[in-house]
PDB file of N, CA and C in Angstrom:
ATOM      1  N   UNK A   1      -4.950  12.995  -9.544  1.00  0.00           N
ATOM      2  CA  UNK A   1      -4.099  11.808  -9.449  1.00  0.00           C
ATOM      3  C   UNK A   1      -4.999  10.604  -9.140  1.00  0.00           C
ATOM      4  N   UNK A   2      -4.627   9.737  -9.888  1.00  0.00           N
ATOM      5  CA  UNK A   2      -5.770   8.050  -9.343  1.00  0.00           C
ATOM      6  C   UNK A   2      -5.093   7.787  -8.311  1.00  0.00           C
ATOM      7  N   UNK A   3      -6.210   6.621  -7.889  1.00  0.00           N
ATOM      8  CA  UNK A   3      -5.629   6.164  -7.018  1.00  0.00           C
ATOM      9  C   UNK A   3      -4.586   5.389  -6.339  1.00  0.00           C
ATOM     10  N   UNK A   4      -4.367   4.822  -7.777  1.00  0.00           N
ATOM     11  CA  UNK A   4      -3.366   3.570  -7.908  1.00  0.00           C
ATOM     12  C   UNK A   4      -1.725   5.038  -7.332  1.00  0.00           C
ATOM     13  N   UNK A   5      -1.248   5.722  -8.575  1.00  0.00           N
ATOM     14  CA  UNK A   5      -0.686   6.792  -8.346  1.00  0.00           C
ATOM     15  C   UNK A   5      -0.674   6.975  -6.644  1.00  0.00           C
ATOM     16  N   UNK A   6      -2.026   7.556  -6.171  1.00  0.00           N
ATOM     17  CA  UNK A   6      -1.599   7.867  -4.599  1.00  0.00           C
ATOM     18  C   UNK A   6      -1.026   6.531  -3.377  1.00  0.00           C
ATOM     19  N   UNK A   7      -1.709   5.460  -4.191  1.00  0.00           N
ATOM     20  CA  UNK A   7      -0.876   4.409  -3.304  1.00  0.00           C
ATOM     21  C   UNK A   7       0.655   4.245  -3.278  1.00  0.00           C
ATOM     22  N   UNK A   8       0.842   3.915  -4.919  1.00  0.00           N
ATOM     23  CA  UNK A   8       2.150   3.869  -4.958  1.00  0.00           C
ATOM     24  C   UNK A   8       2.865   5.234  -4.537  1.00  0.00           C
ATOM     25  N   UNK A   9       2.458   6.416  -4.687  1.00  0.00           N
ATOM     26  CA  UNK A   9       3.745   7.478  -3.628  1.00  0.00           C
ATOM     27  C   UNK A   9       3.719   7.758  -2.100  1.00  0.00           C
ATOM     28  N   UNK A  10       2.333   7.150  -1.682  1.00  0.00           N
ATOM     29  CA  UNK A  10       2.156   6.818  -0.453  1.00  0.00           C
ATOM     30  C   UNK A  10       3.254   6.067   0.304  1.00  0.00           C
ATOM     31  N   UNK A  11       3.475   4.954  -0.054  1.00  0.00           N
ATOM     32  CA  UNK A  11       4.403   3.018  -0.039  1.00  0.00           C
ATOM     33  C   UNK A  11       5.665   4.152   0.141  1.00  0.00           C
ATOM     34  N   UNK A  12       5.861   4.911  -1.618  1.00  0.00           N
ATOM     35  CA  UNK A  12       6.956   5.127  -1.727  1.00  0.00           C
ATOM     36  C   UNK A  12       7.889   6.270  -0.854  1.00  0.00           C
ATOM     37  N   UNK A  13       6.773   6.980  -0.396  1.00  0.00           N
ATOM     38  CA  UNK A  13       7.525   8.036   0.458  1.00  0.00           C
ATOM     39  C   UNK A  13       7.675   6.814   2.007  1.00  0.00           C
ATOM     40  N   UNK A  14       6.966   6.209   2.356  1.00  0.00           N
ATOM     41  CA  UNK A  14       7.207   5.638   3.439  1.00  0.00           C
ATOM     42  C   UNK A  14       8.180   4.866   3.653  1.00  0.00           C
ATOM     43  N   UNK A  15       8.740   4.414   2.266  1.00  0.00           N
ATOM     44  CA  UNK A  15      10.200   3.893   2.045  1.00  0.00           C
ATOM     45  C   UNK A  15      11.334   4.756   1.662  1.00  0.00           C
ATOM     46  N   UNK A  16      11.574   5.983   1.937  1.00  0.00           N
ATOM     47  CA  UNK A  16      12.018   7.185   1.639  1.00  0.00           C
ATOM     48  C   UNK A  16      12.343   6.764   0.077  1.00  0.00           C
ATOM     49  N   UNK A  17      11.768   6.563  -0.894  1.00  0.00           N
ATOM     50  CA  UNK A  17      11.766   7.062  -2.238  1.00  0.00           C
ATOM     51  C   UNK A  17      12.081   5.607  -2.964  1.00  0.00           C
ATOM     52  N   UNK A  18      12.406   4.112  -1.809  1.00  0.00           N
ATOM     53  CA  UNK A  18      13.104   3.329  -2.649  1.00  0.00           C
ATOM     54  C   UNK A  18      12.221   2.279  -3.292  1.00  0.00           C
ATOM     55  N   UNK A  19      12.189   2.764  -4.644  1.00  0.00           N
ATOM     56  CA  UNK A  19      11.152   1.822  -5.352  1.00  0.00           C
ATOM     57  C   UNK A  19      11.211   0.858  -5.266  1.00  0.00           C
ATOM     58  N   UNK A  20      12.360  -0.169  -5.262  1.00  0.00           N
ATOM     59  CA  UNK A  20      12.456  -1.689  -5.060  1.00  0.00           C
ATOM     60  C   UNK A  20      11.738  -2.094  -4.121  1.00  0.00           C
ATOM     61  N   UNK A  21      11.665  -1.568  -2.619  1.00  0.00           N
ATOM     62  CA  UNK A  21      11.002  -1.820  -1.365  1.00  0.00           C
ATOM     63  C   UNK A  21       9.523  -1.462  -1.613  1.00  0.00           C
ATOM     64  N   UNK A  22       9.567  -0.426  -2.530  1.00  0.00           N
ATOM     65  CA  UNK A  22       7.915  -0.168  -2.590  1.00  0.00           C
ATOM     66  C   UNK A  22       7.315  -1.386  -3.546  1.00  0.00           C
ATOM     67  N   UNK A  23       7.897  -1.533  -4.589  1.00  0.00           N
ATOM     68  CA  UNK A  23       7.865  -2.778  -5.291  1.00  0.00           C
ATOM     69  C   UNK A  23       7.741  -3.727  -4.795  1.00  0.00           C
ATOM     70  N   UNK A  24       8.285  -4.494  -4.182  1.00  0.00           N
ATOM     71  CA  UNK A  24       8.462  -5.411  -2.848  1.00  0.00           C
ATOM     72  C   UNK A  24       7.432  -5.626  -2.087  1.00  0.00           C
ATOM     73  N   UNK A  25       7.044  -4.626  -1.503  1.00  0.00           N
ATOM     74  CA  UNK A  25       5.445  -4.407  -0.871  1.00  0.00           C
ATOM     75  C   UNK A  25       4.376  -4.555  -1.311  1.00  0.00           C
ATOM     76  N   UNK A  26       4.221  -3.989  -2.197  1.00  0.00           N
ATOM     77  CA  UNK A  26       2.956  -4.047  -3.699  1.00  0.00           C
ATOM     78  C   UNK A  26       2.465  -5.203  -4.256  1.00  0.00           C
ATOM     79  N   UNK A  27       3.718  -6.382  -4.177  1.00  0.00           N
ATOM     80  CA  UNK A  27       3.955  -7.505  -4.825  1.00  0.00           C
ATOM     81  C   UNK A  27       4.195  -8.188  -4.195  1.00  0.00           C
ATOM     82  N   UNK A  28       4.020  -8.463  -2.588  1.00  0.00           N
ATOM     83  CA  UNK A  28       4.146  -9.465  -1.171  1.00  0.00           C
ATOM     84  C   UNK A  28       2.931  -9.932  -0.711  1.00  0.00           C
ATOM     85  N   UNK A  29       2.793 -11.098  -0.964  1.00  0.00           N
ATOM     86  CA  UNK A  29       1.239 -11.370   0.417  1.00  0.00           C
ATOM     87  C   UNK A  29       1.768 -10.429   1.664  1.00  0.00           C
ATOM     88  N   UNK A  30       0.403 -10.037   2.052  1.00  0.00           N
ATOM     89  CA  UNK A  30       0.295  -9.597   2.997  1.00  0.00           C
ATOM     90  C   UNK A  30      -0.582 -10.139   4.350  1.00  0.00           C
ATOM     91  N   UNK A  31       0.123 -10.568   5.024  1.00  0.00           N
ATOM     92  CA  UNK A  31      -0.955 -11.619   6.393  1.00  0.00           C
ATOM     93  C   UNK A  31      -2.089 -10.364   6.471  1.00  0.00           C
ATOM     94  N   UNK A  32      -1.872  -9.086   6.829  1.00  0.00           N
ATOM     95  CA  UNK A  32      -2.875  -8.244   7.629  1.00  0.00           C
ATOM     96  C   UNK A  32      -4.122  -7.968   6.532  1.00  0.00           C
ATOM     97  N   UNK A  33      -3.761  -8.123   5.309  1.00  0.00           N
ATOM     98  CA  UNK A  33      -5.054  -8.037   4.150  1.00  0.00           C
ATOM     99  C   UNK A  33      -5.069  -9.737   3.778  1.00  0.00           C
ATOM    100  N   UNK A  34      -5.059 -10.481   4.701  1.00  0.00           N
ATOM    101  CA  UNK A  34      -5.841 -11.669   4.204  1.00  0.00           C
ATOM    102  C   UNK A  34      -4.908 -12.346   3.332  1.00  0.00           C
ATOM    103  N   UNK A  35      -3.761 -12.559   3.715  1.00  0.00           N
ATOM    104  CA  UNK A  35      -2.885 -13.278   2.615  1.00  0.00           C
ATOM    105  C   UNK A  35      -2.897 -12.569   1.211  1.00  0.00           C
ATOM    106  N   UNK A  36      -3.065 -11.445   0.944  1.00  0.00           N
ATOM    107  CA  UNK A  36      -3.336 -11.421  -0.424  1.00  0.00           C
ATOM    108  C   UNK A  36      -2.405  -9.778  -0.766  1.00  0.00           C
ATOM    109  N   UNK A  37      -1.397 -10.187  -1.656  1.00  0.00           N
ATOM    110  CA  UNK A  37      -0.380  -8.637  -1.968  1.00  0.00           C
ATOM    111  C   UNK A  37      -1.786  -7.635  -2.866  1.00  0.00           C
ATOM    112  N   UNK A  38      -0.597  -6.518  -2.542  1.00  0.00           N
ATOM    113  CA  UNK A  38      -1.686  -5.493  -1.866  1.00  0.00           C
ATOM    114  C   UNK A  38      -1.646  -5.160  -4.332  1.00  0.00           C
ATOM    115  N   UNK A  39      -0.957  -5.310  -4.644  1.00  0.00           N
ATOM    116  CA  UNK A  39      -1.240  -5.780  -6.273  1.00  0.00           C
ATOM    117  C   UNK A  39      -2.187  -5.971  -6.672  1.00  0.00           C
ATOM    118  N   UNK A  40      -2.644  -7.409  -6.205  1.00  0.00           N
ATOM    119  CA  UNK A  40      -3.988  -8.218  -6.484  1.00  0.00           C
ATOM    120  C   UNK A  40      -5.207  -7.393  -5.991  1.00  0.00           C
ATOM    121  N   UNK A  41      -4.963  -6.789  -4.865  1.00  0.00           N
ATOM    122  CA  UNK A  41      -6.820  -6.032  -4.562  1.00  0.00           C
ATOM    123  C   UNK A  41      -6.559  -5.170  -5.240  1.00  0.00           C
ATOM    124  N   UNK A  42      -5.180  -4.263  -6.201  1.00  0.00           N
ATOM    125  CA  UNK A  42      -6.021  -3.170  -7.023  1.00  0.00           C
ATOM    126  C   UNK A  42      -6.274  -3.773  -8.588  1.00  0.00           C
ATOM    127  N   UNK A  43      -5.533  -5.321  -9.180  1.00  0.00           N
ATOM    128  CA  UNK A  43      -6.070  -5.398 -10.095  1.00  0.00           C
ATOM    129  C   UNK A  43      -7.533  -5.942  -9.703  1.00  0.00           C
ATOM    130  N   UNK A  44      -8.467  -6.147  -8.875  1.00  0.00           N
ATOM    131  CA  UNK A  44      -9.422  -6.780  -8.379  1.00  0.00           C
ATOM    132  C   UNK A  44     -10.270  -6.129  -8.341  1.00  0.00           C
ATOM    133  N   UNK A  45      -9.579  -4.314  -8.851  1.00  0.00           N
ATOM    134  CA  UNK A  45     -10.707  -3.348  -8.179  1.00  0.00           C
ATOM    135  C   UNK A  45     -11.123  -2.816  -6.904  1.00  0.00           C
ATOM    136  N   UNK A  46     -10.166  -3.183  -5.785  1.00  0.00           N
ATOM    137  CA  UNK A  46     -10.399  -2.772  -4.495  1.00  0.00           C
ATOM    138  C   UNK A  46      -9.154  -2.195  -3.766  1.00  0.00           C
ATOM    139  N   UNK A  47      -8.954  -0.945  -5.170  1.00  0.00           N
ATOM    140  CA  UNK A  47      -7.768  -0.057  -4.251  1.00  0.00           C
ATOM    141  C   UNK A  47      -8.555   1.081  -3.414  1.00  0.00           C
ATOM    142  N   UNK A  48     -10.073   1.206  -2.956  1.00  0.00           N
ATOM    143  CA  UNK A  48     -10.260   2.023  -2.056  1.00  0.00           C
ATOM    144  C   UNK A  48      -9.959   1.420  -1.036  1.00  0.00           C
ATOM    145  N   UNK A  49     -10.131   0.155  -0.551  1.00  0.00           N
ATOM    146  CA  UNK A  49     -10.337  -0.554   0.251  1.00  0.00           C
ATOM    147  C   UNK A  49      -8.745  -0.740   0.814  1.00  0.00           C
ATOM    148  N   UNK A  50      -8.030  -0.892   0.040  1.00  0.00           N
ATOM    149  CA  UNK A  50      -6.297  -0.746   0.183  1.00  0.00           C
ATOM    150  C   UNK A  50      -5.918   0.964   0.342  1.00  0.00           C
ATOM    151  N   UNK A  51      -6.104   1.387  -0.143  1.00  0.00           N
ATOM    152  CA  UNK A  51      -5.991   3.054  -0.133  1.00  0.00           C
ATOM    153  C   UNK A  51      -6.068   3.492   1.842  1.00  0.00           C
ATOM    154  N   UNK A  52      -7.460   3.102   2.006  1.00  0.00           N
ATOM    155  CA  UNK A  52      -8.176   3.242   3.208  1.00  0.00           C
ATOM    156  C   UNK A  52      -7.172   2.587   4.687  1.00  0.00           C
ATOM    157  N   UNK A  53      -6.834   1.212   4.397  1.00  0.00           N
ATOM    158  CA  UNK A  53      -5.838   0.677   5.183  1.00  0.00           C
ATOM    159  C   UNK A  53      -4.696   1.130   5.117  1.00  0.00           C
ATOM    160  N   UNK A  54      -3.745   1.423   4.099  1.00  0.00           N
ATOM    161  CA  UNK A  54      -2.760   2.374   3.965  1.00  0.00           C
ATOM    162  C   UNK A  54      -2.634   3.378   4.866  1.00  0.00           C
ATOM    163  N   UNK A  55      -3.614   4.038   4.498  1.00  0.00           N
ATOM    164  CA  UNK A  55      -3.938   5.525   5.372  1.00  0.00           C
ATOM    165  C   UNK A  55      -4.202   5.987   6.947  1.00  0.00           C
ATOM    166  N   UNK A  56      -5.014   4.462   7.180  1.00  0.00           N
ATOM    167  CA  UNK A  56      -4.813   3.855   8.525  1.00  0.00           C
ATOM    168  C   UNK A  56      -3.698   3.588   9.368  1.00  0.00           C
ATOM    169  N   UNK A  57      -2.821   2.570   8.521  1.00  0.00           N
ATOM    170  CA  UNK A  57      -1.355   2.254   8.996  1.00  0.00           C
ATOM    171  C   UNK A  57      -0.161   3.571   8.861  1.00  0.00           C
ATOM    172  N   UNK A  58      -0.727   4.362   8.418  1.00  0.00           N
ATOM    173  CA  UNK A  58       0.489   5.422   8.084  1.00  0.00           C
ATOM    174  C   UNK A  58       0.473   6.177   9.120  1.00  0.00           C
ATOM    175  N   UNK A  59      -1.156   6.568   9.600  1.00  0.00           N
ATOM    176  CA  UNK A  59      -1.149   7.387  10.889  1.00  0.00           C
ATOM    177  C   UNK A  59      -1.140   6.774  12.038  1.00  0.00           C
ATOM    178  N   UNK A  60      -1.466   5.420  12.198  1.00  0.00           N
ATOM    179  CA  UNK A  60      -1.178   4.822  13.233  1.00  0.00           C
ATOM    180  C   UNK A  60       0.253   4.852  13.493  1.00  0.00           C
ATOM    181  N   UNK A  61       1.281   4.572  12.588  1.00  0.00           N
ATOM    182  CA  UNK A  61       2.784   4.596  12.554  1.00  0.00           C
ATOM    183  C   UNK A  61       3.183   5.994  13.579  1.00  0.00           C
ATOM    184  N   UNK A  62       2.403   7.219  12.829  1.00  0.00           N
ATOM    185  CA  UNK A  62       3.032   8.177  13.393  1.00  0.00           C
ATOM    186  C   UNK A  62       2.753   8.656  14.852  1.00  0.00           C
ATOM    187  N   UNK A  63       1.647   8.516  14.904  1.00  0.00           N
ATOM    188  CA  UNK A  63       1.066   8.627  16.623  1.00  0.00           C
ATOM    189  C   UNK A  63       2.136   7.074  17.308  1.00  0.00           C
ATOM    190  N   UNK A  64       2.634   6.540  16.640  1.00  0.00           N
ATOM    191  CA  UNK A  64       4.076   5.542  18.473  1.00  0.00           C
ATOM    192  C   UNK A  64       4.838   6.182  17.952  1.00  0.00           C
TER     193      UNK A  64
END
């Protein structure tokens, strides 16, 4: 699976399945990545770098 793929079912399970919200997300500036929706760093080429923060925020979520 690429990566793009693991982001988007990443988003999407964290929104229990609802694509609009995952959509929504994908396609929002984001203050914590620098003003910039999380879209633009993978057409930019820097979905490890988004991948990586994702993965960060997901387990941080679950440890509170």
């Amino acid at each position: 699976m690429n990566k793009v793929r693991i982001i988007w079912k990443l988003i999407e399970d964290y929104f229990d399945g609802d694509t609009d919200k995952t959509f929504l997300w994908l396609t929002t500036d984001n203050p914590i990545l620098g003003n910039v929706c999380p879209l633009s760093m993978i057409l930019c080429g820097r979905e490890d770098k988004l991948l990586k923060f994702i993965k960060l925020q997901l387990e941080e979520n679950i440890r509170e």
